[in-house]
Protein backbone atom coordinates (compact mmCIF):
# COMPACT_ATOMS: atom_id res chain seq x y z
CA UNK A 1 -15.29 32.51 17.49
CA UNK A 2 -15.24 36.28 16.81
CA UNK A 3 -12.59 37.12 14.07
CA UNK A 4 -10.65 40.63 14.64
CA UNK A 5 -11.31 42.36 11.67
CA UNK A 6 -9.45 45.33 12.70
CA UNK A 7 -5.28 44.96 11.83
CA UNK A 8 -3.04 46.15 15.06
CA UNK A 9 -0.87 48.99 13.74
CA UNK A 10 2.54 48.49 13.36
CA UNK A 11 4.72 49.87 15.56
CA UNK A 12 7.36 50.69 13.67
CA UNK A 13 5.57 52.39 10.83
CA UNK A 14 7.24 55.17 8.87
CA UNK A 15 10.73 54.76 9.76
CA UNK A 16 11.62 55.09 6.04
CA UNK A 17 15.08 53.35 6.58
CA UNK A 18 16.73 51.65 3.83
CA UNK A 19 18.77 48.34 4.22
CA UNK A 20 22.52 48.70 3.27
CA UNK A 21 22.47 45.44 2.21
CA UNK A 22 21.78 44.47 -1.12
CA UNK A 23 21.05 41.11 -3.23
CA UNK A 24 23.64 39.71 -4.18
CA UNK A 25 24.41 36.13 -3.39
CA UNK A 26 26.80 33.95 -2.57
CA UNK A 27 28.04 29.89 -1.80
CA UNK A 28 27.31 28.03 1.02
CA UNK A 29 30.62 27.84 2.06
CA UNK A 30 33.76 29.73 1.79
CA UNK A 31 36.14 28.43 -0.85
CA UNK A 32 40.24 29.19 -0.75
CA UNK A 33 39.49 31.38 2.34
CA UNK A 34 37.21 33.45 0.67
CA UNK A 35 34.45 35.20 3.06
CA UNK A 36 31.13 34.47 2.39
CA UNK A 37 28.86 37.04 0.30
CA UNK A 38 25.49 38.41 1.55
CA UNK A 39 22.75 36.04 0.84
CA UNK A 40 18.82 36.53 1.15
CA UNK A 41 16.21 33.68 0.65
CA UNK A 42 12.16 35.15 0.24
CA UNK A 43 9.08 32.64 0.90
CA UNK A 44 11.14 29.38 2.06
CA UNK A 45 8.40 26.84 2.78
CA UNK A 46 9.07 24.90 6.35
CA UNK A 47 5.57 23.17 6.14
CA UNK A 48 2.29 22.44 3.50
CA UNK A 49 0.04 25.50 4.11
CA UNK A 50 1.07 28.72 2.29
CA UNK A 51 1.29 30.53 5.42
CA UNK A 52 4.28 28.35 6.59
CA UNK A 53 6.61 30.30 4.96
CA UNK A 54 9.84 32.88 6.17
CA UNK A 55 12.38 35.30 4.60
CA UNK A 56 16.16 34.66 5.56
CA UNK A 57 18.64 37.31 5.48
CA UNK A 58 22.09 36.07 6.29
CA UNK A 59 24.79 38.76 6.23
CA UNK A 60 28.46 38.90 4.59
CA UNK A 61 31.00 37.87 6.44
CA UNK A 62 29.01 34.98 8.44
CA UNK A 63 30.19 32.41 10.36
CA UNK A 64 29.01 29.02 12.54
CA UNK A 65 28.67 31.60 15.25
CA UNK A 66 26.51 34.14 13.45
CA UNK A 67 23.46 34.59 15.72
CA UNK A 68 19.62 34.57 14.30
CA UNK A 69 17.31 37.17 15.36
CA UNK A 70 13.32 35.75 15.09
CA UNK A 71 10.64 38.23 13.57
CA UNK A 72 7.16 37.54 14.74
CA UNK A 73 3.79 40.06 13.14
CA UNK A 74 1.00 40.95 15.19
CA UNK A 75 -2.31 41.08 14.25
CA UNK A 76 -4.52 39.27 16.88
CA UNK A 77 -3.39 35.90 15.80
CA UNK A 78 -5.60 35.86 12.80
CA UNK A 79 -3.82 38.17 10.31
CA UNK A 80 -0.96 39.92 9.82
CA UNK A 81 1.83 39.20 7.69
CA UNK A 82 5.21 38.85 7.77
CA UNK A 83 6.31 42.10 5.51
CA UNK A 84 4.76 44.16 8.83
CA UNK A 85 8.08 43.60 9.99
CA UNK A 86 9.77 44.47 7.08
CA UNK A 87 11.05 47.88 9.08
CA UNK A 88 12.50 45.86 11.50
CA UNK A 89 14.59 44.07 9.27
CA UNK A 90 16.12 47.00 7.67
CA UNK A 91 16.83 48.73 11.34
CA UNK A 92 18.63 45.62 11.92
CA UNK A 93 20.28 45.14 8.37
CA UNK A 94 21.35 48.85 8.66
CA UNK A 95 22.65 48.70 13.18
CA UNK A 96 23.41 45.09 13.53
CA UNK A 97 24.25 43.81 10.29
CA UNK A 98 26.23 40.58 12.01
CA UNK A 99 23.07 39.13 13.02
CA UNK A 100 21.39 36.58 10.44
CA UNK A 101 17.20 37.38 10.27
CA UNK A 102 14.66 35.33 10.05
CA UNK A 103 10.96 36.91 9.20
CA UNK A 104 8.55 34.36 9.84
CA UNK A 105 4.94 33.74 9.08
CA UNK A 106 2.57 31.50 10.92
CA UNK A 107 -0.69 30.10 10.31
CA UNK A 108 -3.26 31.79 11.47
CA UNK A 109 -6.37 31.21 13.33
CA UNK A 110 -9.98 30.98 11.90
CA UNK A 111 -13.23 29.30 12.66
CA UNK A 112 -11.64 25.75 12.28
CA UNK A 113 -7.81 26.60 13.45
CA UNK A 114 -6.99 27.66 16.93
CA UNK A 115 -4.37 29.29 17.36
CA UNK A 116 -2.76 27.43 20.16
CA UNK A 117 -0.75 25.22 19.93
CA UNK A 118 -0.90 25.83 16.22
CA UNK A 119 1.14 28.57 15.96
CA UNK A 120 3.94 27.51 18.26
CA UNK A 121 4.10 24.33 16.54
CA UNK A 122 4.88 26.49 13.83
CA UNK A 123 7.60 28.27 15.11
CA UNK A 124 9.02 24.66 16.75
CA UNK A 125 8.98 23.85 13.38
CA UNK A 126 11.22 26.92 11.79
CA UNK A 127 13.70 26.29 14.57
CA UNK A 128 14.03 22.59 13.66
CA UNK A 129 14.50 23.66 10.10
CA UNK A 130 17.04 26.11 11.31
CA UNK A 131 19.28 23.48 13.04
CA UNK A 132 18.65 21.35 10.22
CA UNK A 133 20.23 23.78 7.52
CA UNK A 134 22.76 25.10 10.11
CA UNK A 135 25.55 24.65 7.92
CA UNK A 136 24.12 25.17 4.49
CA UNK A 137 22.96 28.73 5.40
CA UNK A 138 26.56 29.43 8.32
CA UNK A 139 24.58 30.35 11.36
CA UNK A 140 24.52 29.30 15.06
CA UNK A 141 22.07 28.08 16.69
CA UNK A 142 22.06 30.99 19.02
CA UNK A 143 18.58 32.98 18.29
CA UNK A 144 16.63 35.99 19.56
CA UNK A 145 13.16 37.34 19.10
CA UNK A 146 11.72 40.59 18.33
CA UNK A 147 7.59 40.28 18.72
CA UNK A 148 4.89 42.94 18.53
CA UNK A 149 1.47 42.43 19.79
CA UNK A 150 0.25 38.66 19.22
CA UNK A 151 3.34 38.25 17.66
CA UNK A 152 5.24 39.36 21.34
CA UNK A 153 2.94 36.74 22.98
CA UNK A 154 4.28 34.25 20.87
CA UNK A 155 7.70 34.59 21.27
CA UNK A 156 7.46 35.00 25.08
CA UNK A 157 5.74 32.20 25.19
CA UNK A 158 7.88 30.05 22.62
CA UNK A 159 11.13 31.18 24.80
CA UNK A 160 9.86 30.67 28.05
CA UNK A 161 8.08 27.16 27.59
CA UNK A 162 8.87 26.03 24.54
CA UNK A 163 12.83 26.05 24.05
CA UNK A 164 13.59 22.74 25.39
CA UNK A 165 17.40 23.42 24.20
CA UNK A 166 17.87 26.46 25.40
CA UNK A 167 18.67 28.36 22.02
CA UNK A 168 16.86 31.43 23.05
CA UNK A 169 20.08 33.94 24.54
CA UNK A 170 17.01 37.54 24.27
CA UNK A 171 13.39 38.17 23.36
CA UNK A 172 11.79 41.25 23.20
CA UNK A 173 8.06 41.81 23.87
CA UNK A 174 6.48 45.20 21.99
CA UNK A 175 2.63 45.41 23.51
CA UNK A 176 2.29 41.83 23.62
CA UNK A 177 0.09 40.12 26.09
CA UNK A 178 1.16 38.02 29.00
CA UNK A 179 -1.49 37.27 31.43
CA UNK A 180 -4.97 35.52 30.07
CA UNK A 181 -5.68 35.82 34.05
CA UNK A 182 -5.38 38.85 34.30
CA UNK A 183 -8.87 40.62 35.47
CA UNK A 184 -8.39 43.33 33.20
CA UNK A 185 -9.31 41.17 30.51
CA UNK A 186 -11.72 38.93 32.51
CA UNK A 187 -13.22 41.29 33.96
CA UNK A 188 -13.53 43.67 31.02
CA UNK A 189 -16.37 45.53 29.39
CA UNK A 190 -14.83 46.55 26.07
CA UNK A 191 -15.92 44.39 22.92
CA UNK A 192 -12.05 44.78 21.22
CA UNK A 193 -10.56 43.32 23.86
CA UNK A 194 -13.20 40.85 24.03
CA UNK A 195 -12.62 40.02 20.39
CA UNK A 196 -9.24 39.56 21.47
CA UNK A 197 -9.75 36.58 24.17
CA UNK A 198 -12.46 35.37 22.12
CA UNK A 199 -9.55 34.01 19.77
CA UNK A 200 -8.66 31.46 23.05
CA UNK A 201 -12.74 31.12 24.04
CA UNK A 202 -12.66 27.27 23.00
CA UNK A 203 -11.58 26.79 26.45
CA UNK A 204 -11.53 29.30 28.99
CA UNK A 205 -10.36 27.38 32.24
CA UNK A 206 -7.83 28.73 34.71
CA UNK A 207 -5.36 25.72 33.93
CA UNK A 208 -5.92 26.46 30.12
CA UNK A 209 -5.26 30.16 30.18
CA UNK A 210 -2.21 29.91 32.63
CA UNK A 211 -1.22 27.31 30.19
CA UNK A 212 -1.21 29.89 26.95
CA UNK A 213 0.16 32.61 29.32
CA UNK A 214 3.90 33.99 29.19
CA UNK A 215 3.35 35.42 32.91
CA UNK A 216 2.73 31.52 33.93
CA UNK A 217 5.19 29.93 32.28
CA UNK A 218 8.27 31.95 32.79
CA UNK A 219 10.30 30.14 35.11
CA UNK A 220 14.35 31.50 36.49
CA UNK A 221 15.48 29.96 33.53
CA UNK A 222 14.16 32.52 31.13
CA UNK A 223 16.01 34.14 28.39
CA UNK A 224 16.87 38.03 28.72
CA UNK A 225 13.87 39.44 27.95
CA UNK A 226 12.70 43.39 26.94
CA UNK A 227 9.56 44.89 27.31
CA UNK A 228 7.82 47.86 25.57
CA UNK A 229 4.02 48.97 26.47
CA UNK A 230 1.71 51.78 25.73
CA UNK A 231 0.25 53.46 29.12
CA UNK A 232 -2.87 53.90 26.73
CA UNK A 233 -3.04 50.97 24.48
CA UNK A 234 -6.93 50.21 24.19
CA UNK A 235 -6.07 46.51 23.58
CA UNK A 236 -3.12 45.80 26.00
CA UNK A 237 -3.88 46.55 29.64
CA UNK A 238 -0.98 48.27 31.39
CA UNK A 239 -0.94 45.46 33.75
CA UNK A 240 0.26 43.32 30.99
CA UNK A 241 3.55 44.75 31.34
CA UNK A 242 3.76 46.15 34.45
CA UNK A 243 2.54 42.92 35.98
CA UNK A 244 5.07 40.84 33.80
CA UNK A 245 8.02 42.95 35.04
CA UNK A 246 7.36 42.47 38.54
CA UNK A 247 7.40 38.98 37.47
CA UNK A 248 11.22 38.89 35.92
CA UNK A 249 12.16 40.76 38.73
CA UNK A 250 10.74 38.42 41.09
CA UNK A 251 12.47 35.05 39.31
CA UNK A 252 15.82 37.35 38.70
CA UNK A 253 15.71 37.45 35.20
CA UNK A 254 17.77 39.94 33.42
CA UNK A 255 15.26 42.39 32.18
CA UNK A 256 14.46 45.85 31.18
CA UNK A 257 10.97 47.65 31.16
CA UNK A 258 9.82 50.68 29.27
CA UNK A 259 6.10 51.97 29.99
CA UNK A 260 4.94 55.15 27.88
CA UNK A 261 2.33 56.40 29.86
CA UNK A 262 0.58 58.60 26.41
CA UNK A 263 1.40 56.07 24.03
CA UNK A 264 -1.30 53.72 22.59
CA UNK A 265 -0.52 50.39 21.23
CA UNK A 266 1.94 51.49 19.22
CA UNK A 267 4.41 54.91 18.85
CA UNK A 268 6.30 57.13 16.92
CA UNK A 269 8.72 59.97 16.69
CA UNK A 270 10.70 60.08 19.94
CA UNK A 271 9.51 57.16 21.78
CA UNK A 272 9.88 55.21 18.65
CA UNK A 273 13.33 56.22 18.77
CA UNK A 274 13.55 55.62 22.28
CA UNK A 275 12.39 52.00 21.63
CA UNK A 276 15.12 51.20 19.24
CA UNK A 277 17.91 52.80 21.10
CA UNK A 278 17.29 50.74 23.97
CA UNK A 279 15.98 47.12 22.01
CA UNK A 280 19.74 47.66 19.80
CA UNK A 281 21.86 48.04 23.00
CA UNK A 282 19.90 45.35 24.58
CA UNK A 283 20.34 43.12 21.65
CA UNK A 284 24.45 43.85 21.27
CA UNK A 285 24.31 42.98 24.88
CA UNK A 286 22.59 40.02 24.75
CA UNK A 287 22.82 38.69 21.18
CA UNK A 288 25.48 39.55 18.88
């Protein structure tokens, strides 16, 4: 199996936004009526590899019903690392700052570890720890997910085949794929993407691929979900999202769509702001 040596930019690189939260910490519970204190837990282990590890950022003022937004990394499903999405955190610490956050990483694939089901086992795994500390850390079990790139793919996939209890209430998909069909990759000629799909060759039937694909296993019953793609993105065919919205729409799942028909796989400046103009409303919406 090919590794991809080349990291996916992050796409929301430069913002330069500081969290107005800070780190100060507080009980478990509230005592005499007292409202909880901001609280922030780095590198909590949910399994035995090093990689099985997440940051928790639970705000002031939380409750039972405090909802958990999900941070997934790109990186081709074998690298990438959590503190990618460390801008993403702060742009929610700094617009939402009711939602809890949890920044996950996953193990990744190599030679000897495929990444399916692998790395949703891994994220079953975070949301079973979740329920299990609901009360020690005051949140619901009410979550949402922001993705980018492999990291999208997962959390698409997670929420549309994966959460058996229905926890999922948004998910939000930033130039990840969705089809392993599709004949833009089959069919394809570039060696990146092929480095990409390489990462699944261990088994490249139909029933396997449909199997690892969002666009597959999306069903009526599917969580809000966002979408964000580059018109340009050398890794992520356009059809990837385009074909994926005509999906939602078809199954009448609440949806929205953004294509940036210059944009690559990844943005900046005004479509970056564009991005989280529309992800924050969608997420008050939908989420908080």
């Amino acid at each position: 199996m090919i590794t991809i040596k080349k990291t996916l930019l992050l796409l929301f690189i430069g913002i330069g936004l500081v969290s107005c939260s800070d780190d100060t910490t507080g009980n478990d519970d509230p005592q005499d009526g007292m409202p909880l204190e901001y609280r922030e837990e780095l590198n909590v282990s949910y399994g035995s590899d090093s990689d099985q590890v997440f940051d928790i950022y639970l705000p002031a003022n939380r409750t039972l019903n405090t909802k958990v937004m999900i941070l997934v990394h790109g990186g081709g499903w074998t690298s990438g690392d959590k503190s990618d999405m460390n801008p993403v955190k702060d742009l929610i610490q700094q617009d939402l700052p009711n939602l809890a956050i949890v920044n996950i990483n996953y193990r990744l694939a190599d030679e000897n570890n495929q990444p399916y089901p692998m790395q949703i086992d891994d994220i079953t795994t975070i949301i079973d720890f979740l329920n299990t500390h609901q009360n020690e850390y005051v949140i619901s079990n009410s979550i949402g997910f922001i993705g980018t790139s492999a990291g999208a793919h997962l959390s698409m996939l997670w929420s549309y085949a994966f959460d058996t209890n229905s926890n999922v209430d948004m998910v939000c998909s930033i130039v990840g794929p969705t089809n392993f069909t599709d004949p833009a990759y089959l069919e394809n000629e570039d060696p990146l993407l092929q480095e990409i799909l390489d990462v699944y060759g261990i088994d490249t039937t139909t029933a396997f691929l449909e199997e690892i694909s969002p666009y597959h296993q999306v069903t009526a019953s599917a969580p809000p979900t966002i979408l964000f793609y580059g018109g340009q993105d050398p890794l992520i065919p356009t059809s990837q999202g385009v074909d994926m919205e005509t999906k939602l729409t078809s199954l009448g799942i609440t949806h929205q769509f953004t294509l940036y028909p210059n944009a690559g796989h990844g943005w900046i400046g005004l479509e970056l702001l564009d991005t989280w103009t529309k992800l924050k409303a969608f997420t008050e919406l939908h989420l908080e």
